[in-house]
Protein backbone atom coordinates (compact mmCIF):
# COMPACT_ATOMS: atom_id res chain seq x y z
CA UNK A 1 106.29 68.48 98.73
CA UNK A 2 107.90 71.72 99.87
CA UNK A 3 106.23 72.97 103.90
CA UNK A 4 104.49 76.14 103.64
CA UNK A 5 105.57 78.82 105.30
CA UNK A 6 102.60 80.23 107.00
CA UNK A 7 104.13 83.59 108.48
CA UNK A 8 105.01 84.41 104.73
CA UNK A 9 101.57 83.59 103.21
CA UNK A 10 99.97 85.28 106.02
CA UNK A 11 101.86 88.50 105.36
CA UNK A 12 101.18 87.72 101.48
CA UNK A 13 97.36 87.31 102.27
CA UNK A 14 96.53 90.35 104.64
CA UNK A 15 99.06 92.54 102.00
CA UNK A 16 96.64 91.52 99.42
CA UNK A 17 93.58 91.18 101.38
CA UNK A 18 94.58 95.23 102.38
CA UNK A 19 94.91 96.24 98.60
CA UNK A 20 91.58 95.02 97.66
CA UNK A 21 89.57 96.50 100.54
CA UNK A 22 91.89 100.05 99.82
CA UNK A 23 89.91 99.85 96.16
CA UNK A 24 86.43 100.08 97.36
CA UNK A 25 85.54 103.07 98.78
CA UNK A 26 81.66 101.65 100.09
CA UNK A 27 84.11 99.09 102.32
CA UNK A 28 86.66 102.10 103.73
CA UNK A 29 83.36 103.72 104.58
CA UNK A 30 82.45 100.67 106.65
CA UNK A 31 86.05 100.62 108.29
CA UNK A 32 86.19 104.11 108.70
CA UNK A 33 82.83 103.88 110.59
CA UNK A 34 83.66 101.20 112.60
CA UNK A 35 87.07 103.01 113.27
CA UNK A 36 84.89 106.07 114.90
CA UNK A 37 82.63 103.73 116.87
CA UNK A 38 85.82 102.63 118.53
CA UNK A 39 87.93 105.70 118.68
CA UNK A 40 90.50 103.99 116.55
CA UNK A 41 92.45 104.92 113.59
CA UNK A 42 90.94 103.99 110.66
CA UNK A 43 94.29 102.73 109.03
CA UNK A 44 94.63 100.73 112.32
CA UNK A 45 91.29 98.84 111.64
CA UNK A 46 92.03 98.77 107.96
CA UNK A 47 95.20 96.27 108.75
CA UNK A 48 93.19 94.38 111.29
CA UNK A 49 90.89 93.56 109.41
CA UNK A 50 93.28 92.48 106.74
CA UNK A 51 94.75 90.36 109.19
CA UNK A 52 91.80 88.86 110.63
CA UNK A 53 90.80 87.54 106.96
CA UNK A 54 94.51 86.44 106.31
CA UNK A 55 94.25 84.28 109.37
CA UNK A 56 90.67 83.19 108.56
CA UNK A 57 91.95 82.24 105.38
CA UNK A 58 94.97 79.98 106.71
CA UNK A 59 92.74 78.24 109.17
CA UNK A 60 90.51 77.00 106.23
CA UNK A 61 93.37 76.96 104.05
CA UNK A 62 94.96 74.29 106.92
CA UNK A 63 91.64 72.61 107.62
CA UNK A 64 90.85 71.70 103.72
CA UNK A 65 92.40 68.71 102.21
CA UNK A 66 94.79 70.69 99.57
């Protein structure tokens, strides 16, 4: 079995994770809200949050039995 290279699926995973939430505009509102409430860019919370659920994502992806 070939080892996973987590750094790659985590940039694959918050790239895709990023596209999706870019498609629903009731979600950017959230971000962009959240983004104000922290005096923050909204792109900047945008890719943080993609990045929080790619990592969120590998964790259970590393803690299931796949």
């Amino acid at each position: 079995m070939e080892k996973i290279n987590w750094e790659k699926r985590r940039y694959e995973l918050a790239k895709e994770a990023m596209g999706a939430m870019m498609t629903n505009d009731r979600l950017l509102n959230v971000i962009a809200q959240k983004a104000i409430k922290c005096n923050r860019d909204w792109t900047e919370t945008l890719s943080d949050n993609a990045i929080d659920l790619a990592d969120e994502m590998i964790k259970q992806l590393r803690d299931s039995k796949l």
